[in-house]
Protein backbone atom coordinates (compact mmCIF):
# COMPACT_ATOMS: atom_id res chain seq x y z
CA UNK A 1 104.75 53.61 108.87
CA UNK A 2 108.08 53.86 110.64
CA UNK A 3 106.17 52.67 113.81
CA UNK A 4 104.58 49.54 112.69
CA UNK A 5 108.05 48.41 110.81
CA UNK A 6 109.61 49.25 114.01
CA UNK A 7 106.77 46.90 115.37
CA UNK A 8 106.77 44.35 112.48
CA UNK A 9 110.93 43.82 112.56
CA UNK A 10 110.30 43.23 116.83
CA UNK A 11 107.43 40.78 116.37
CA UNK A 12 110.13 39.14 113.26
CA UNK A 13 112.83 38.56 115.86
CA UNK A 14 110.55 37.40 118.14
CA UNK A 15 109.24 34.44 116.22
CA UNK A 16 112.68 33.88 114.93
CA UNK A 17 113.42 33.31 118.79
CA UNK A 18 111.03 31.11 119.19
CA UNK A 19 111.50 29.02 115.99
CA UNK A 20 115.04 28.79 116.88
CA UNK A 21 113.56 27.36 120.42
CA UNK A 22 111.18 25.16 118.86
CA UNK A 23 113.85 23.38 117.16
CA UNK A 24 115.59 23.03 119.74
CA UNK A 25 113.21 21.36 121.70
CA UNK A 26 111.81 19.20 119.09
CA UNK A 27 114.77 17.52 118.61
CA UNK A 28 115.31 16.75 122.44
CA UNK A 29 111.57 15.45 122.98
CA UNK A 30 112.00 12.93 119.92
CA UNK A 31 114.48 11.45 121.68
CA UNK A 32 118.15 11.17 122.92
CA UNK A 33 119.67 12.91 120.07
CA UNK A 34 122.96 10.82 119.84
CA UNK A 35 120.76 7.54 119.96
CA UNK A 36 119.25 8.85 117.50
CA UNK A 37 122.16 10.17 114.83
CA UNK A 38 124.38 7.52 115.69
CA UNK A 39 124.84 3.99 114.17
CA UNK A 40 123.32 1.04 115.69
CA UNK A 41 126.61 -0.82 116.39
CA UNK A 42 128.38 2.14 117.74
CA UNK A 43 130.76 1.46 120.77
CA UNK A 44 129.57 2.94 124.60
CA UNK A 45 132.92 4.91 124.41
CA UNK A 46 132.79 6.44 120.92
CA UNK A 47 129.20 7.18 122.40
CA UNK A 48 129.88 9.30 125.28
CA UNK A 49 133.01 10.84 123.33
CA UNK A 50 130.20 11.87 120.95
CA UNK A 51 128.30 13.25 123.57
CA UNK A 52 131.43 15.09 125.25
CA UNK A 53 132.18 16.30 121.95
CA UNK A 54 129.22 17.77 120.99
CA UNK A 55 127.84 19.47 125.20
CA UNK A 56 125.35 16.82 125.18
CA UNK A 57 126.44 16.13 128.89
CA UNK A 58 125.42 19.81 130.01
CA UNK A 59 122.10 20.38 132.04
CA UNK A 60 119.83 20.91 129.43
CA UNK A 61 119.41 24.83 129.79
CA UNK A 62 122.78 25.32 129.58
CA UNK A 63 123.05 23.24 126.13
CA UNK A 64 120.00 25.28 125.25
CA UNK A 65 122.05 28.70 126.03
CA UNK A 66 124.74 27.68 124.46
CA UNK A 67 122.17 26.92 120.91
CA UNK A 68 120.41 30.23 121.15
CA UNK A 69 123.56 32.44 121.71
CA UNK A 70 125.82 29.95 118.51
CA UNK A 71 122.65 30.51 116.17
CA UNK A 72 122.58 34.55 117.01
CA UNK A 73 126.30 34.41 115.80
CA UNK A 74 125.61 32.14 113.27
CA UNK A 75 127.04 29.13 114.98
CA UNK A 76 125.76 25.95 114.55
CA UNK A 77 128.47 23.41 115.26
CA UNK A 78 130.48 21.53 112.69
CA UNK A 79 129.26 19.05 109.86
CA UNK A 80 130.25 15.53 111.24
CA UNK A 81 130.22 14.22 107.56
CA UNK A 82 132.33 17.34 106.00
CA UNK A 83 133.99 18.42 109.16
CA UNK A 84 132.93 21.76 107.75
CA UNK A 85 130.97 24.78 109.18
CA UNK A 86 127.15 23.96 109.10
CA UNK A 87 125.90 27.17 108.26
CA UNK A 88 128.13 27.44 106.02
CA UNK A 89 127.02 24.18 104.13
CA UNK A 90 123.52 25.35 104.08
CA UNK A 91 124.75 28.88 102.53
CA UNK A 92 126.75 27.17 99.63
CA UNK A 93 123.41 25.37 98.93
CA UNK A 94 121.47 28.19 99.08
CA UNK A 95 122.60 29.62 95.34
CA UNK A 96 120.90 26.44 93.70
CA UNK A 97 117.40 26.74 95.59
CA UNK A 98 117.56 30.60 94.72
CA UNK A 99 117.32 29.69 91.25
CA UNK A 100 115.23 26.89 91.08
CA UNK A 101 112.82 28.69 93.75
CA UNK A 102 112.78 32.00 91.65
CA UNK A 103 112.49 29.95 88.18
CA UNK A 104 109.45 27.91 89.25
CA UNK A 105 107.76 31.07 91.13
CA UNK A 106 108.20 33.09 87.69
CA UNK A 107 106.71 30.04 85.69
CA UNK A 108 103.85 30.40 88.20
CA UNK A 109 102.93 33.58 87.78
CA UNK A 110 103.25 34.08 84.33
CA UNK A 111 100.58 31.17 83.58
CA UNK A 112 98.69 31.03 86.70
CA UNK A 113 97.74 34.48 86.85
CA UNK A 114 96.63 35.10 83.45
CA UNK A 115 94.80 31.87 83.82
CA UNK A 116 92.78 32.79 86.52
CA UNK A 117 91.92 36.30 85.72
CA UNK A 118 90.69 35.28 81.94
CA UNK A 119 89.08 31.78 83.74
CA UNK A 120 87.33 35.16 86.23
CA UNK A 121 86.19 37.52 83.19
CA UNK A 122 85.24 34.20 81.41
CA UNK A 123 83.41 32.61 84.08
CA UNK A 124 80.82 29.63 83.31
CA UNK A 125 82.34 29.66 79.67
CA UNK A 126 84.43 27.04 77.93
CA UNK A 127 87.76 28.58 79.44
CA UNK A 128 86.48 28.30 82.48
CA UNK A 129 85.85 25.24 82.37
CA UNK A 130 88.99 23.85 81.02
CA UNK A 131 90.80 25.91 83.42
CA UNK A 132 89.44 24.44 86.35
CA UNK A 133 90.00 20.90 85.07
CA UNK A 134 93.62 21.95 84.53
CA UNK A 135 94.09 23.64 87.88
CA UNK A 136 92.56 20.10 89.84
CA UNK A 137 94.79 18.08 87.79
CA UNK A 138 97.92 20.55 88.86
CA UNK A 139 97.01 19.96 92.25
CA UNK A 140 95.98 16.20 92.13
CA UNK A 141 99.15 14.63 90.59
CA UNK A 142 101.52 14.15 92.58
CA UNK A 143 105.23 16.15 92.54
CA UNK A 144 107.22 12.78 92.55
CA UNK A 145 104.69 10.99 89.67
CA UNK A 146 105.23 14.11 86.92
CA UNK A 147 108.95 14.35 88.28
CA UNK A 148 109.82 10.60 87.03
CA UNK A 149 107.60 10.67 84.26
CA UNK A 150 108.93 14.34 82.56
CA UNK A 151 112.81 12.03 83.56
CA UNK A 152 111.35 8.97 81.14
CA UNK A 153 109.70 10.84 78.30
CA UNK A 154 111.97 13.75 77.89
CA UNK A 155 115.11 12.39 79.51
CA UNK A 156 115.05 8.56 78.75
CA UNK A 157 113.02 8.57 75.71
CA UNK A 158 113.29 11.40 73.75
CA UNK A 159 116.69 12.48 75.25
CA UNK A 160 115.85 15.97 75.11
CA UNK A 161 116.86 16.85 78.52
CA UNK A 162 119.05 16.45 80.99
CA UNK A 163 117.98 13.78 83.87
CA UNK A 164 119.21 15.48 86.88
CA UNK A 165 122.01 17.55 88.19
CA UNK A 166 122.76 21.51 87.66
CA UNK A 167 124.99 23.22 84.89
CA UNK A 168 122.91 24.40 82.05
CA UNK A 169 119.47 26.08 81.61
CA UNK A 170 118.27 22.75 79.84
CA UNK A 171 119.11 21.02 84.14
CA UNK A 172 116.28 23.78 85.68
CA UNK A 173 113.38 23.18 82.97
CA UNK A 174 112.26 19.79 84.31
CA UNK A 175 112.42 21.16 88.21
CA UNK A 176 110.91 24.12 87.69
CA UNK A 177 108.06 22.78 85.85
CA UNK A 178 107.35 19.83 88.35
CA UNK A 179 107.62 22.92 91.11
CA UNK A 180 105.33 25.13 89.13
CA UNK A 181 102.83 22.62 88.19
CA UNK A 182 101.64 22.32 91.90
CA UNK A 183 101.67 26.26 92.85
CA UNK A 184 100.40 27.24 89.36
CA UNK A 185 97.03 25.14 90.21
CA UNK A 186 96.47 27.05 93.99
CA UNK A 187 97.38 30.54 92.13
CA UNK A 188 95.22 30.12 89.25
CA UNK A 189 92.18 29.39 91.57
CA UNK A 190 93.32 31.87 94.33
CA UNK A 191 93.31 34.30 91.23
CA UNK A 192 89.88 33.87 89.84
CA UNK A 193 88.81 33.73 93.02
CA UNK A 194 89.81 37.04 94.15
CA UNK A 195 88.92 38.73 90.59
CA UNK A 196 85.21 37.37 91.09
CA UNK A 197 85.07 39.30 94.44
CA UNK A 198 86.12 42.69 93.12
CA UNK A 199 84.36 42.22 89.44
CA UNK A 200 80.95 42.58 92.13
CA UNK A 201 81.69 46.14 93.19
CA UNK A 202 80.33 49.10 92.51
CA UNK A 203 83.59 50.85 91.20
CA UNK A 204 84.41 48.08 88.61
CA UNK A 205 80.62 48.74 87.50
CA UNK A 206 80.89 52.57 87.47
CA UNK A 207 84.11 52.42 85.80
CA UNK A 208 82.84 50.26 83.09
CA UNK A 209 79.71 52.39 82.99
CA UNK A 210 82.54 55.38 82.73
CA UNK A 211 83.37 53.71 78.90
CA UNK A 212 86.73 52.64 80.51
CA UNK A 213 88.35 49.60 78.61
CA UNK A 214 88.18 46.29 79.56
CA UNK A 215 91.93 45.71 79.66
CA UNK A 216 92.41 48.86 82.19
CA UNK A 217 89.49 48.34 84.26
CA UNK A 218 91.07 44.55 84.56
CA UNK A 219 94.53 45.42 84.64
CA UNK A 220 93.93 48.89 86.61
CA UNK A 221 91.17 48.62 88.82
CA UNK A 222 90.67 44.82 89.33
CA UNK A 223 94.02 43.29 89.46
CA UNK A 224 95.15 45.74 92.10
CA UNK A 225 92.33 45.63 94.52
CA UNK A 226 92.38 41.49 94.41
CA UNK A 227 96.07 41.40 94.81
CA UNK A 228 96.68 41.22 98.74
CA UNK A 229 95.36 37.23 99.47
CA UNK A 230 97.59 36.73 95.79
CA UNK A 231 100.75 38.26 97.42
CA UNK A 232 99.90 36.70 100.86
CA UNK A 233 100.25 33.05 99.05
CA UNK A 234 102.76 34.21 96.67
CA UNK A 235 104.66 34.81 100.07
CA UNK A 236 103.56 31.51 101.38
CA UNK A 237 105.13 29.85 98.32
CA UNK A 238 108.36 32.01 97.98
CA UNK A 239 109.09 30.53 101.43
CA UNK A 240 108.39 27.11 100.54
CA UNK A 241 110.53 27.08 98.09
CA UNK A 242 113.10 29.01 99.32
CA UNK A 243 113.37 26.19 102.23
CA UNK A 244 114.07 23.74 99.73
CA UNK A 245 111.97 21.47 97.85
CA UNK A 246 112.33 18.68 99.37
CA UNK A 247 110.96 15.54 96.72
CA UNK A 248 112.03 17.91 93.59
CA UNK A 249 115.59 18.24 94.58
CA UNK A 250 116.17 14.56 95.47
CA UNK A 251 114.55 13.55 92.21
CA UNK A 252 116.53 15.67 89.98
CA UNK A 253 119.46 15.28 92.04
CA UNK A 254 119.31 19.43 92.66
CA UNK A 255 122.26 20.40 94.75
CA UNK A 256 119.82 22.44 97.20
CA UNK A 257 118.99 22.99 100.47
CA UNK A 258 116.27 20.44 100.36
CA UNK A 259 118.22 17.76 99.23
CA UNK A 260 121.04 18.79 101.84
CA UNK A 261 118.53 18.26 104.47
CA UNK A 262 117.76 15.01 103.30
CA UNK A 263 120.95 13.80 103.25
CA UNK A 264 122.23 14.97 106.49
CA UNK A 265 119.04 13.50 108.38
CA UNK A 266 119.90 10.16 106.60
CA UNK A 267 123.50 11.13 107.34
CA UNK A 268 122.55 11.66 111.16
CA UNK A 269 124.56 15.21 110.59
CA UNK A 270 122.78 16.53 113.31
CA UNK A 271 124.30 20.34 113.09
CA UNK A 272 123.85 20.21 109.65
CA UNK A 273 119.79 19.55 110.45
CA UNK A 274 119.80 22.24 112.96
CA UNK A 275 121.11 24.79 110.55
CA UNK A 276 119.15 23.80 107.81
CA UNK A 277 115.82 24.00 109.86
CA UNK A 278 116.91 26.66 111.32
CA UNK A 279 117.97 28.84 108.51
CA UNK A 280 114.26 27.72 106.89
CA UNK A 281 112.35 28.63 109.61
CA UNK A 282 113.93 32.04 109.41
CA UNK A 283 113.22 32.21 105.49
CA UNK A 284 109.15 31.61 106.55
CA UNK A 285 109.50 34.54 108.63
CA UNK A 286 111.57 36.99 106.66
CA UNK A 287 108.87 36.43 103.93
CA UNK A 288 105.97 36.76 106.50
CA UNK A 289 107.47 40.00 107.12
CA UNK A 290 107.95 41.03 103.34
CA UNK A 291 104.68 40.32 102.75
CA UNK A 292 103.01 42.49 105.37
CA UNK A 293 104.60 45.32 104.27
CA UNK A 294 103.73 44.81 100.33
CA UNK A 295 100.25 44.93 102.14
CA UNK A 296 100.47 48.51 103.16
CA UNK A 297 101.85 49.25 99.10
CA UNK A 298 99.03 47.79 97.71
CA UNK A 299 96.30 49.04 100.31
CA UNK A 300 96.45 52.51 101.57
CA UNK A 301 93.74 51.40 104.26
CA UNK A 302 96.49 49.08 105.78
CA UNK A 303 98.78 52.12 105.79
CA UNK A 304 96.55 54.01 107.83
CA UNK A 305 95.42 51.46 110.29
């Protein structure tokens, strides 16, 4: 076990590497980078002062050295808008995606789950059924649409709820539910999914034939053995929204890292972008690596390959 995390955390900081790299060089090939975060009407000498100021006169693989070795030290310049660190700026966001991220992901699990394993046991019946309509309709409507209309009913209307912003647990009911509508619909159906495969084998049969109850050979024997692709897009998700939810955020006016990424590309804050999809890119691979080794808890057979 030591071995493969040994294996697992060299394989992390490789991809972290290359994320880091990708970003760099995404941002170069879309264009001139201070054409492209500066104003129109900009001066040619406030122009190349930019570029002075911020290396963009360097060869390019020594502005690329210089971006690997600031992001291994956390460096990512300074916010042109805040004049603050970048990283930091992305950090003092984080807090608010945290809990909105770890809200909406409970909210999923505690309805999608149960859904899909009764919608399983149930299959072909009238639960079923309606579960299936409800998990296409969680996926069909869009984030934005249930966002604005949950603001005019409950918010404009009914005045029930706040329409935006962060303070109180009545600001995170509308954003989490908008967030959890959409991942509550692929769990569900992941869910049933998996239960179906493992309600076919021959150990859920011989423990039923055993005069086991239903709710532990479900909650014992099934439930465990489909729980590896549930964790793998539970992982998936958590990263997701960990990286900020982008459309959610900006609707609700969410002080996150998605909105912060939004406004610094609209901003042109061009450190402020790097960090942010930098830092996210980082979150997809932490929970990559989380993930694979919740695989060896759940399955002993990963443990021993």
């Amino acid at each position: 076990m030591r071995r493969y995390l040994v294996a697992r955390l060299a394989q992390t900081a490789l991809v972290v590497f290359l994320s880091l790299s990708a970003v760099f060089l995404m941002v170069r090939l879309s264009g001139d980078p201070v054409t492209l975060f500066m104003p129109m009407d900009i001066q040619a000498k406030d122009v190349n002062e930019f570029r002075q100021r911020l290396g963009f006169n360097d060869p390019l693989g020594v502005q690329y050295a210089r971006f690997i070795a600031g992001a291994a030290r956390g460096d990512f310049g300074e916010s042109l808008r805040y004049r603050r660190d970048a990283l930091g700026l992305v950090l003092e966001r984080l807090p608010a995606t945290m809990l909105l991220a770890g809200t909406a992901l409970a909210l999923t699990f505690v309805v999608a789950v149960p859904l899909g394993v009764l919608s399983a046991v149930r299959r072909d019946g009238l639960f079923d059924h309606a579960g299936t309509v409800v998990t296409v309709l969680g996926q069909a409507v869009p984030g934005f649409w249930l966002g604005l209309m949950l603001i005019y009913v409950f918010a404009v209307q009914l005045r029930w709820l706040p329409t935006g912003g962060i303070g109180t647990p009545s600001h995170l009911v509308m954003p989490s539910i908008v967030l959890a509508a959409f991942y509550s619909a692929r769990v569900a159906r992941l869910t049933r999914s998996a239960v179906l495969d493992v309600l076919n084998e021959e150990y859920i049969l011989t423990a039923r034939a055993k005069g086991l109850a239903e709710t532990r050979v479900i909650g014992k024997h099934t439930l465990r053995n489909s729980a590896i692709p549930i964790v793998t897009l539970a992982g998936l998700e958590a990263g997701q929204l960990l990286g900020g939810a982008v459309v959610t955020e900006t609707i609700f006016a969410w002080p996150g890292l998605g909105r912060l990424t939004v406004q610094a590309l609209l901003n042109r804050d061009f450190p402020v972008v790097l960090a942010a999809v930098s830092f996210t890119s980082i979150i997809y691979t932490l929970m990559n690596l989380v993930v694979d080794l919740l695989y060896g808890w759940l399955d002993p057979r990963v443990r021993r390959a």
